[in-house]
N, C-alpha and C. Protein backbone atom coordinates (compact mmCIF):
# COMPACT_ATOMS: atom_id res chain seq x y z
N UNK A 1 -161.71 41.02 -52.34
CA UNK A 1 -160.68 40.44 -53.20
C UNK A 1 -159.59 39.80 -52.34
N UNK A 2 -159.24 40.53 -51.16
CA UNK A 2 -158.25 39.87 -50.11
C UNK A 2 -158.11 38.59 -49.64
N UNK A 3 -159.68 38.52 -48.91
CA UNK A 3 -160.16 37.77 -48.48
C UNK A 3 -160.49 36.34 -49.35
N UNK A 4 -160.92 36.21 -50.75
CA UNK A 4 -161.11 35.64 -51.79
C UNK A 4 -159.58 35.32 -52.38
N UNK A 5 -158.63 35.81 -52.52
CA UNK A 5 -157.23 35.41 -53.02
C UNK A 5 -156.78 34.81 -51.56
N UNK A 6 -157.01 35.15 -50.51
CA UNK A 6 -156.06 33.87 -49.24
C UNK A 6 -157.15 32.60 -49.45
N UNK A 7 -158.33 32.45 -49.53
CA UNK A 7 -158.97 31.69 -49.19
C UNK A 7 -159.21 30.79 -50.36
N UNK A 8 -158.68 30.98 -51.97
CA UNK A 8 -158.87 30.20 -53.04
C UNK A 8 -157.24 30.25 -52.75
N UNK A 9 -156.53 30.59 -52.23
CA UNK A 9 -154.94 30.27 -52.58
C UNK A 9 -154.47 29.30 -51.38
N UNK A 10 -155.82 29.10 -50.33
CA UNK A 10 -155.16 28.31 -49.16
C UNK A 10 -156.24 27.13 -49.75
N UNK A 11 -156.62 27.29 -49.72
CA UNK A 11 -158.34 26.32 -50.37
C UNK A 11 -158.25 25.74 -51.45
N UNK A 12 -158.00 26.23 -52.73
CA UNK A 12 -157.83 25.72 -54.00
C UNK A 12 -159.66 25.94 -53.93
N UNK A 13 -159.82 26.06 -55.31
CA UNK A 13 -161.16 26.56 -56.01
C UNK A 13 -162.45 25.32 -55.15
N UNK A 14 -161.77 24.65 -55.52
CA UNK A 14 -163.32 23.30 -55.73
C UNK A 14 -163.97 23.13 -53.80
N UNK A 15 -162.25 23.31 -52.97
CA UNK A 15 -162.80 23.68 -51.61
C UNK A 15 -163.24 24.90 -51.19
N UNK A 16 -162.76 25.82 -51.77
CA UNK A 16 -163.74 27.29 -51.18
C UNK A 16 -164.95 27.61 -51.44
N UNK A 17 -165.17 28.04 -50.20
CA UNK A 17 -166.69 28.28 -50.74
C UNK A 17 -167.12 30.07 -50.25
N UNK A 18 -168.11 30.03 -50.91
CA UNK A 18 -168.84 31.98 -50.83
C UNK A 18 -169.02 32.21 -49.37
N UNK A 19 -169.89 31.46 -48.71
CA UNK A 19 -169.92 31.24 -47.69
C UNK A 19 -168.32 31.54 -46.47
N UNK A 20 -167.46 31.08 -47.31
CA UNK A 20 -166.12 31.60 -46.04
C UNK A 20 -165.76 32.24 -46.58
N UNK A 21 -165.49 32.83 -47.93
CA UNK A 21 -165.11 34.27 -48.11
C UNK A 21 -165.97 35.04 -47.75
N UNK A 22 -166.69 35.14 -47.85
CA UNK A 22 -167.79 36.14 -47.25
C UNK A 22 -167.50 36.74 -45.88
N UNK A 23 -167.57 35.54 -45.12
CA UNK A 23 -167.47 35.16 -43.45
C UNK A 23 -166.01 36.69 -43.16
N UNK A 24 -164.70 35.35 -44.28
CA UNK A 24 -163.74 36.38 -43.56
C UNK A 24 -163.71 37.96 -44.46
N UNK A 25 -164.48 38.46 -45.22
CA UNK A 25 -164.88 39.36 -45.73
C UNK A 25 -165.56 40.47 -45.03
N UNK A 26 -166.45 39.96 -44.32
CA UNK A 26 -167.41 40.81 -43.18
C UNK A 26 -168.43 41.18 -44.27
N UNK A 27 -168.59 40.39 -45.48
CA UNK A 27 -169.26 40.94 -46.60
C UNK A 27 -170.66 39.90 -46.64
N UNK A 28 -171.50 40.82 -47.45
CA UNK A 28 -172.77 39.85 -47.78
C UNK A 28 -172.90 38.61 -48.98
N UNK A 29 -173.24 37.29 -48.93
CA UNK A 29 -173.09 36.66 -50.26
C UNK A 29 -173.75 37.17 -51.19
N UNK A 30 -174.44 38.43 -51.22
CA UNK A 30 -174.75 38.41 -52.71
C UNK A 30 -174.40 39.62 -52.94
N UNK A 31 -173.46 39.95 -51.97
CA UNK A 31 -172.61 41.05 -53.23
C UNK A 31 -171.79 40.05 -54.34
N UNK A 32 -171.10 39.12 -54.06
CA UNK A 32 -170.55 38.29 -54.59
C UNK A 32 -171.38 38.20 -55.82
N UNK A 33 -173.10 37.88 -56.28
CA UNK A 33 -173.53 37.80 -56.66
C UNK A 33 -173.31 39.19 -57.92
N UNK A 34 -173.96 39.99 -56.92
CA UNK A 34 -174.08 41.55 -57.89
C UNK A 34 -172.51 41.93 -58.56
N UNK A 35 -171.38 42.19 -57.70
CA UNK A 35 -170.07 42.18 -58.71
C UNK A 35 -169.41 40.76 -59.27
N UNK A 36 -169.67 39.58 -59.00
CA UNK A 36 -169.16 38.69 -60.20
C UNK A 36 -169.54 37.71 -60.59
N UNK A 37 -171.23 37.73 -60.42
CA UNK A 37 -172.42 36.96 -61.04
C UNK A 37 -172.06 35.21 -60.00
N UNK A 38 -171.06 34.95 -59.75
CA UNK A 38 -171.04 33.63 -59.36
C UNK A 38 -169.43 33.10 -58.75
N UNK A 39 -169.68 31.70 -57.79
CA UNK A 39 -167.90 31.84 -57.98
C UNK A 39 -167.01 31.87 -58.69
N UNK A 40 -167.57 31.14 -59.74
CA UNK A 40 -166.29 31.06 -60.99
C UNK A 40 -165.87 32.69 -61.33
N UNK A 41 -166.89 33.69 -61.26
CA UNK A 41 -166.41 34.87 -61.62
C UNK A 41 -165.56 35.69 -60.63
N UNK A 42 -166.18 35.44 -59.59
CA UNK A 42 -164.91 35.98 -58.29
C UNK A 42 -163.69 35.05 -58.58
N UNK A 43 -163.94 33.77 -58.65
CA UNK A 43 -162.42 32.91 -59.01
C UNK A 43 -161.49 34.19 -60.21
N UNK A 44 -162.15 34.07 -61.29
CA UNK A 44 -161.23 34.55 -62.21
C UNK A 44 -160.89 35.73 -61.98
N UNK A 45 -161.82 36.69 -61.16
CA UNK A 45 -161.36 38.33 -60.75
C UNK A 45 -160.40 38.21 -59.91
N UNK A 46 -160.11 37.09 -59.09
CA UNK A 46 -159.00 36.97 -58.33
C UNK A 46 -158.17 36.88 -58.91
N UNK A 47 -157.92 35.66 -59.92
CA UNK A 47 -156.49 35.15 -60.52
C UNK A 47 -155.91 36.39 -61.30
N UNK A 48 -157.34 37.25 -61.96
CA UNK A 48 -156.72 38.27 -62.70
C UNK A 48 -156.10 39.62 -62.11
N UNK A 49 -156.38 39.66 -60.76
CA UNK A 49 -156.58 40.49 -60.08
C UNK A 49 -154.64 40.51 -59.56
N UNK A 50 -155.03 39.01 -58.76
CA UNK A 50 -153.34 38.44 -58.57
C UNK A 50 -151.92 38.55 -59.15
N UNK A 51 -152.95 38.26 -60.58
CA UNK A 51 -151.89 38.10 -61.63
C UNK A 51 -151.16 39.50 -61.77
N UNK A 52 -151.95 40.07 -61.89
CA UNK A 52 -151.41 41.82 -62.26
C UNK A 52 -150.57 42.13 -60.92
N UNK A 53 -150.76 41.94 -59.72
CA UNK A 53 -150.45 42.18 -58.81
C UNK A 53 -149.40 41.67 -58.76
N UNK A 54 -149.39 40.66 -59.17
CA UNK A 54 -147.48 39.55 -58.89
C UNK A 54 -146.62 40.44 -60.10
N UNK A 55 -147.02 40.63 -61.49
CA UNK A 55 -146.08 40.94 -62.53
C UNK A 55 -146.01 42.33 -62.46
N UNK A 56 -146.89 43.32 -61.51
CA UNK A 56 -146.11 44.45 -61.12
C UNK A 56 -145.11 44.53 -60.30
N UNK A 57 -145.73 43.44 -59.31
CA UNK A 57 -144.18 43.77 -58.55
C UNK A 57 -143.06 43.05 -58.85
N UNK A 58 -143.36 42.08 -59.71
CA UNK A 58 -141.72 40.86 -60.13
C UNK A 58 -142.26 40.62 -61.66
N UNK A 59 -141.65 42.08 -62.62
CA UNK A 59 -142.19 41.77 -64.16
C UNK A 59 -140.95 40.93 -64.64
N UNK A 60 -141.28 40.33 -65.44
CA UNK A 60 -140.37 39.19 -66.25
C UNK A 60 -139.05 39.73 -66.38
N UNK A 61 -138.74 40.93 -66.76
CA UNK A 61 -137.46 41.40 -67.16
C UNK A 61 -136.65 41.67 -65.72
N UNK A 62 -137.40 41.98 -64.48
CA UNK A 62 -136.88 42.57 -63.38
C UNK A 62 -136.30 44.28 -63.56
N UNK A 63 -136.21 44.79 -64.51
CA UNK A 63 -135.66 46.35 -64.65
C UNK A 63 -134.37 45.70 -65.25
N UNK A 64 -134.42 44.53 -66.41
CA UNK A 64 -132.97 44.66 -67.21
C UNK A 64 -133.21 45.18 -68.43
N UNK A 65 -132.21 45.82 -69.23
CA UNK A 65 -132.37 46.13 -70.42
C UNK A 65 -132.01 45.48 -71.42
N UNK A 66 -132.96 46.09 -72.91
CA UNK A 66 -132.34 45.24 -73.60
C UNK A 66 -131.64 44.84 -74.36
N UNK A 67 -130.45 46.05 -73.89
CA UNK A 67 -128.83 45.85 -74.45
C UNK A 67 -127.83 45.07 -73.92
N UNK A 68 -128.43 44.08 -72.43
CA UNK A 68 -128.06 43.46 -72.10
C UNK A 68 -128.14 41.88 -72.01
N UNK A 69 -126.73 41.14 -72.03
CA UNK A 69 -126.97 39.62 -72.72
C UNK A 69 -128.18 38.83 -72.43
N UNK A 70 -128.32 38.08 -72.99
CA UNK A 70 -129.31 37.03 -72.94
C UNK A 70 -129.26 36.53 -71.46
N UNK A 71 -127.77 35.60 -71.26
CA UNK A 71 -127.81 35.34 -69.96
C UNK A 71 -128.66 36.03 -68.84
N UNK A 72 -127.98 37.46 -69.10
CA UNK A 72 -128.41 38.32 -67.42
C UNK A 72 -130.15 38.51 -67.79
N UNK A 73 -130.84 38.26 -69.18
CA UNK A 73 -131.87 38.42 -69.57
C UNK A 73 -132.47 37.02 -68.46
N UNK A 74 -132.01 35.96 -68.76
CA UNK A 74 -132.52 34.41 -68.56
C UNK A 74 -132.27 34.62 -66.65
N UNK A 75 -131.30 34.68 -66.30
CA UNK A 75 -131.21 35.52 -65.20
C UNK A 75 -132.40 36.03 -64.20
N UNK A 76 -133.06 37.21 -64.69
CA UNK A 76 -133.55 38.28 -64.39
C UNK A 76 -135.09 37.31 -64.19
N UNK A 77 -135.38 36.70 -65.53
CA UNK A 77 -136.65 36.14 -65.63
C UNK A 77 -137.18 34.85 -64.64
N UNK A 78 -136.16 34.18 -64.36
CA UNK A 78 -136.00 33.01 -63.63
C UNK A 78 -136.02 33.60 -62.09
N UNK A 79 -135.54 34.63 -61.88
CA UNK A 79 -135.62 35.20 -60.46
C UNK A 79 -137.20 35.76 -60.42
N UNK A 80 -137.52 36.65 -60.86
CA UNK A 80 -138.26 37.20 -61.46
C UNK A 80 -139.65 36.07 -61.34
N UNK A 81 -139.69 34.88 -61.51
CA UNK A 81 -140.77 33.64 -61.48
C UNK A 81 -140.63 32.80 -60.35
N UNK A 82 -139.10 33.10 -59.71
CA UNK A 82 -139.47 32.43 -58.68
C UNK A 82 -139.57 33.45 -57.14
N UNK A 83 -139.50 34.64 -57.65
CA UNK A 83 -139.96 35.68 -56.29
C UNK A 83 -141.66 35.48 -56.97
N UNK A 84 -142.12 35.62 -57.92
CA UNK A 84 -143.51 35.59 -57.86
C UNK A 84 -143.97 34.26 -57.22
N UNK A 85 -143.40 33.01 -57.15
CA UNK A 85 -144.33 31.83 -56.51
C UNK A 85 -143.92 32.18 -55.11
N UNK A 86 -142.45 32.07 -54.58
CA UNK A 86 -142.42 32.27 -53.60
C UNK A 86 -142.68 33.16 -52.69
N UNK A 87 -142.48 34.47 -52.63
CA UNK A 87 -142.88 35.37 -51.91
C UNK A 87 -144.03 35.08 -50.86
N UNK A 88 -144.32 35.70 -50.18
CA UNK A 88 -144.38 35.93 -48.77
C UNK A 88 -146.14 36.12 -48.72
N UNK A 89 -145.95 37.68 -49.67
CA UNK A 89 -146.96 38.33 -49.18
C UNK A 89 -148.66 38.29 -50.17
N UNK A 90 -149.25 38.99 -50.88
CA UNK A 90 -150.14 38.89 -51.62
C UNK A 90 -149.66 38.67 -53.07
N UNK A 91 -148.64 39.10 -53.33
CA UNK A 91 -148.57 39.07 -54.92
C UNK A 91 -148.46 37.29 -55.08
N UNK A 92 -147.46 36.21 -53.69
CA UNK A 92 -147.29 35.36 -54.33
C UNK A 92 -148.91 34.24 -54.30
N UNK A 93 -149.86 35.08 -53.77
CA UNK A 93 -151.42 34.01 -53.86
C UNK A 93 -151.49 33.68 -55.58
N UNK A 94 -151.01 34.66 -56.61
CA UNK A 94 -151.08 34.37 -57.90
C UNK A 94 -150.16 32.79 -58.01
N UNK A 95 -149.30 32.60 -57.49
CA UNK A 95 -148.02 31.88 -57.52
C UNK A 95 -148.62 30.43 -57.29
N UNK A 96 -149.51 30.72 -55.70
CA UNK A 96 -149.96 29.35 -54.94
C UNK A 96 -151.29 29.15 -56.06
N UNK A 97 -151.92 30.27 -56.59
CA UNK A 97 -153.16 29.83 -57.28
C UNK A 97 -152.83 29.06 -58.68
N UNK A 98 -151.38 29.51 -59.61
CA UNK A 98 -151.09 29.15 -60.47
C UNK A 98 -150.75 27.60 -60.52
N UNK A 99 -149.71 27.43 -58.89
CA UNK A 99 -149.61 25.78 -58.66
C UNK A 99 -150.86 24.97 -58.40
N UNK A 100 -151.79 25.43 -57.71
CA UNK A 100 -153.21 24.32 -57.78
C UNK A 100 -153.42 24.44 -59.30
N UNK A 101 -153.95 25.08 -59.95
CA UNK A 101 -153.75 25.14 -61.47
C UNK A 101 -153.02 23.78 -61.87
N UNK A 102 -151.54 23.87 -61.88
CA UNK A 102 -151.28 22.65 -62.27
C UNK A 102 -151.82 21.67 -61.51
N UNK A 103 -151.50 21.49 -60.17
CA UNK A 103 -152.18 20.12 -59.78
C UNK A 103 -153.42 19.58 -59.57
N UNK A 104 -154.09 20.59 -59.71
CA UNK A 104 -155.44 20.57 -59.50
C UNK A 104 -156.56 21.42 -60.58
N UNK A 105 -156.13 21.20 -61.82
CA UNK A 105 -156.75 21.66 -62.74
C UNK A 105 -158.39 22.23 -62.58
N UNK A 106 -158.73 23.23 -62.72
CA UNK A 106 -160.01 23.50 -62.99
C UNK A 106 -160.24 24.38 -64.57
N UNK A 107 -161.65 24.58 -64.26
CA UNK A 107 -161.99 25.37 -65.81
C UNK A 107 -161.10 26.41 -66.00
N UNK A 108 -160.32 27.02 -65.23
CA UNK A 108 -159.91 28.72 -65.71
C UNK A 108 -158.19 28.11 -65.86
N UNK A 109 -157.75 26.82 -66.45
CA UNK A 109 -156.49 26.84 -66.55
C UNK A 109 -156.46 26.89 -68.01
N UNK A 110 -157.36 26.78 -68.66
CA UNK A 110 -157.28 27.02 -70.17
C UNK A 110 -156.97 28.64 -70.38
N UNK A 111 -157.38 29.72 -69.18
CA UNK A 111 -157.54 30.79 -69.41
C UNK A 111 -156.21 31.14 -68.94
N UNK A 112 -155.65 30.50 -67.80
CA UNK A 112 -154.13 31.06 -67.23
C UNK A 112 -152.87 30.58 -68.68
N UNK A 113 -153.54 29.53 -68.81
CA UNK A 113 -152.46 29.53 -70.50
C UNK A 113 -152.26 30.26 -71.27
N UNK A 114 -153.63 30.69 -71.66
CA UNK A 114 -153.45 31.70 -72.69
C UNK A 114 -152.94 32.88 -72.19
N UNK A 115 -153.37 33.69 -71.11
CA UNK A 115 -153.24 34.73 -70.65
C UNK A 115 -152.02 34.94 -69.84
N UNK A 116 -151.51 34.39 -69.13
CA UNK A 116 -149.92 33.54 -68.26
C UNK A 116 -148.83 32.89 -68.70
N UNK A 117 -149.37 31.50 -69.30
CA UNK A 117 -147.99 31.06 -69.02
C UNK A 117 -147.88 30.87 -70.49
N UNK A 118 -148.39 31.28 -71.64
CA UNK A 118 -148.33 30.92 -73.09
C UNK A 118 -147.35 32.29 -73.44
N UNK A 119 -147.65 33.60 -72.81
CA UNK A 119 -146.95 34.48 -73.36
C UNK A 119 -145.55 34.60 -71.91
N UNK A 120 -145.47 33.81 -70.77
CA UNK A 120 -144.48 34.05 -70.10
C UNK A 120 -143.13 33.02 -71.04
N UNK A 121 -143.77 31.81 -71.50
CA UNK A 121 -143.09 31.06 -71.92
C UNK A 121 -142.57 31.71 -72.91
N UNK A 122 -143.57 32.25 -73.95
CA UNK A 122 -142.61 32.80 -75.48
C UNK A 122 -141.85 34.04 -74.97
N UNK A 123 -141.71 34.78 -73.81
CA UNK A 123 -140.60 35.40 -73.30
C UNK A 123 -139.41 34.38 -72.92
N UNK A 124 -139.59 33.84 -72.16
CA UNK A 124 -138.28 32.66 -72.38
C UNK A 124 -137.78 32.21 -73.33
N UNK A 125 -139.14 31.60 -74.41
CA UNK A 125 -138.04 30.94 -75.50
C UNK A 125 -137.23 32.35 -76.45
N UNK A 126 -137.61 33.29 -75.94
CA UNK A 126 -137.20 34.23 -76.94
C UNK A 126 -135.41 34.42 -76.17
N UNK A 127 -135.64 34.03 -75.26
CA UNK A 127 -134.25 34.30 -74.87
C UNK A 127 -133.41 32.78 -75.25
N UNK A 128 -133.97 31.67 -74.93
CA UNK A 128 -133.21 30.97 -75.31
C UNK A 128 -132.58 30.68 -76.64
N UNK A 129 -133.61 31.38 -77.49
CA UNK A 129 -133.31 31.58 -78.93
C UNK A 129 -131.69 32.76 -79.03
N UNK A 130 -131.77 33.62 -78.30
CA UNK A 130 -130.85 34.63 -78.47
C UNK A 130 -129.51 33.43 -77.64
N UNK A 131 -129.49 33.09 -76.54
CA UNK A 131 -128.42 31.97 -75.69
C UNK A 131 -127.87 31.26 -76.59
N UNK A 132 -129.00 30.30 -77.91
CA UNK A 132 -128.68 29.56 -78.43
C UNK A 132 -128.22 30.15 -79.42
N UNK A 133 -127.58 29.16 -80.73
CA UNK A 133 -127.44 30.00 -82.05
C UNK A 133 -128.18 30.38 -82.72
N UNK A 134 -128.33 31.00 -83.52
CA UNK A 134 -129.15 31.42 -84.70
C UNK A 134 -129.88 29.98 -85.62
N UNK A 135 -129.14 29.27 -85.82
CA UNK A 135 -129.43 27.69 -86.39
C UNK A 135 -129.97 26.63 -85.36
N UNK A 136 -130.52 27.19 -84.19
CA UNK A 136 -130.93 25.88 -83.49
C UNK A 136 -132.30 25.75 -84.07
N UNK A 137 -133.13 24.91 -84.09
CA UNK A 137 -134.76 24.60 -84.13
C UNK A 137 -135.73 24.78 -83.20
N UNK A 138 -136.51 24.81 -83.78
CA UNK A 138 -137.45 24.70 -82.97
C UNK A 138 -137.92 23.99 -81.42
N UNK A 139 -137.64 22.48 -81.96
CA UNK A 139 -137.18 21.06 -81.17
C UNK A 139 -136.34 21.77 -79.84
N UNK A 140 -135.15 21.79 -80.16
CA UNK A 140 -133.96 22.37 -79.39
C UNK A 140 -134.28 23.59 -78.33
N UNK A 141 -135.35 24.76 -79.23
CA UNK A 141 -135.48 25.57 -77.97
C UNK A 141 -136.30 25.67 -77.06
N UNK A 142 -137.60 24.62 -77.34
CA UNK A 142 -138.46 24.30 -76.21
C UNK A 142 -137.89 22.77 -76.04
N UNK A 143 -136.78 22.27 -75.86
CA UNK A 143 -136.51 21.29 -74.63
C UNK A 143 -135.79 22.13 -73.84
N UNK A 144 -134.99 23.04 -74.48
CA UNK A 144 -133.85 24.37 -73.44
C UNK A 144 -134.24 25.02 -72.91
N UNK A 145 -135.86 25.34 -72.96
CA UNK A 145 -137.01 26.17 -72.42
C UNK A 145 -137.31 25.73 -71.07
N UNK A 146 -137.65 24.10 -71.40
CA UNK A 146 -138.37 23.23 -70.04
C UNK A 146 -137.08 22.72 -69.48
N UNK A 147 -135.75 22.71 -69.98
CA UNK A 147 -134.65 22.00 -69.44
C UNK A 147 -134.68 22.30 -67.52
N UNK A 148 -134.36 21.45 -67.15
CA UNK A 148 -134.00 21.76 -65.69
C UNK A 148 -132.33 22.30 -65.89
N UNK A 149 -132.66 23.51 -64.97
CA UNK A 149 -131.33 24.69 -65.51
C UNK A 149 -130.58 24.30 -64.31
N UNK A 150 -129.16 24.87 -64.53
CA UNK A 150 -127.81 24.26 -63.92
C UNK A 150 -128.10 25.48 -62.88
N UNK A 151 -127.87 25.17 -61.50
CA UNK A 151 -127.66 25.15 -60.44
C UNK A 151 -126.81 26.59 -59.90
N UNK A 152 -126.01 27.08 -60.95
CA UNK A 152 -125.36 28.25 -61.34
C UNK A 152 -126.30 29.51 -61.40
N UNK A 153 -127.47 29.37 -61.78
CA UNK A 153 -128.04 30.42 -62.34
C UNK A 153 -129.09 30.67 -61.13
């Protein structure tokens, strides 16, 4: 799995191959075979693997509660997403795998939507809903969602 998350997170999917995970694995290609039938299935055991790994160690809330404002909520989450891309160590390969994702779309970004960034987002808009008033729309809280945020925060 190590070996397979540096090498699809330095590689991006369409350049890695079984063959060099394997290599830096010290492993045989068809274990690859026997635990995840193919690459696409090691691909996704990674991302899922990653994924869990980044939002244990940097979960959306960061350890805020939720008697506390929206702000320090919006706060918490925004730090919170950008220690998961950036970071250093293994959790942020989810981060580098999520950005080829965008720029480099393959089959499993339909799956990081649903599973990632569809429910990270409706944690955000849920805060921007609380930031905003009670009467804003719909419209209003996913442009305040994607807004590029002030420099302050």
């Amino acid at each position: 799995m190590e070996a397979a998350g540096k090498i699809f997170a330095e590689e991006g999917y369409p350049k890695a191959t079984v063959r060099d995970i394997c290599r830096q694995a010290s492993a045989n290609i068809a274990a690859i075979n026997y635990h995840y039938g193919d690459k696409k299935g090691l691909y996704l055991a990674v991302l899922k693997h990653y994924q869990e790994l980044s939002f244990q160690t940097y979960p959306p809330n960061l350890g805020i509660e939720k008697t506390q404002s929206p702000e320090e909520k919006l706060k918490a989450f925004i730090r919170s997403f950008l220690m998961r891309i950036m970071d250093d160590g293994r959790p942020a390969w989810f981060g580098k795998l999520l950005a080829r994702e965008f720029t480099e779309p393959t089959w499993a970004f339909d799956i990081l939507v649903e599973e990632t960034i569809r429910p990270s987002f409706e944690i955000l808009t849920s805060i921007v809903v609380a930031i905003l008033s009670k009467g804003a729309n719909e419209r209003e809280v996913r442009l305040c969602s994607i807004a590029k945020l002030p420099d302050t925060l």
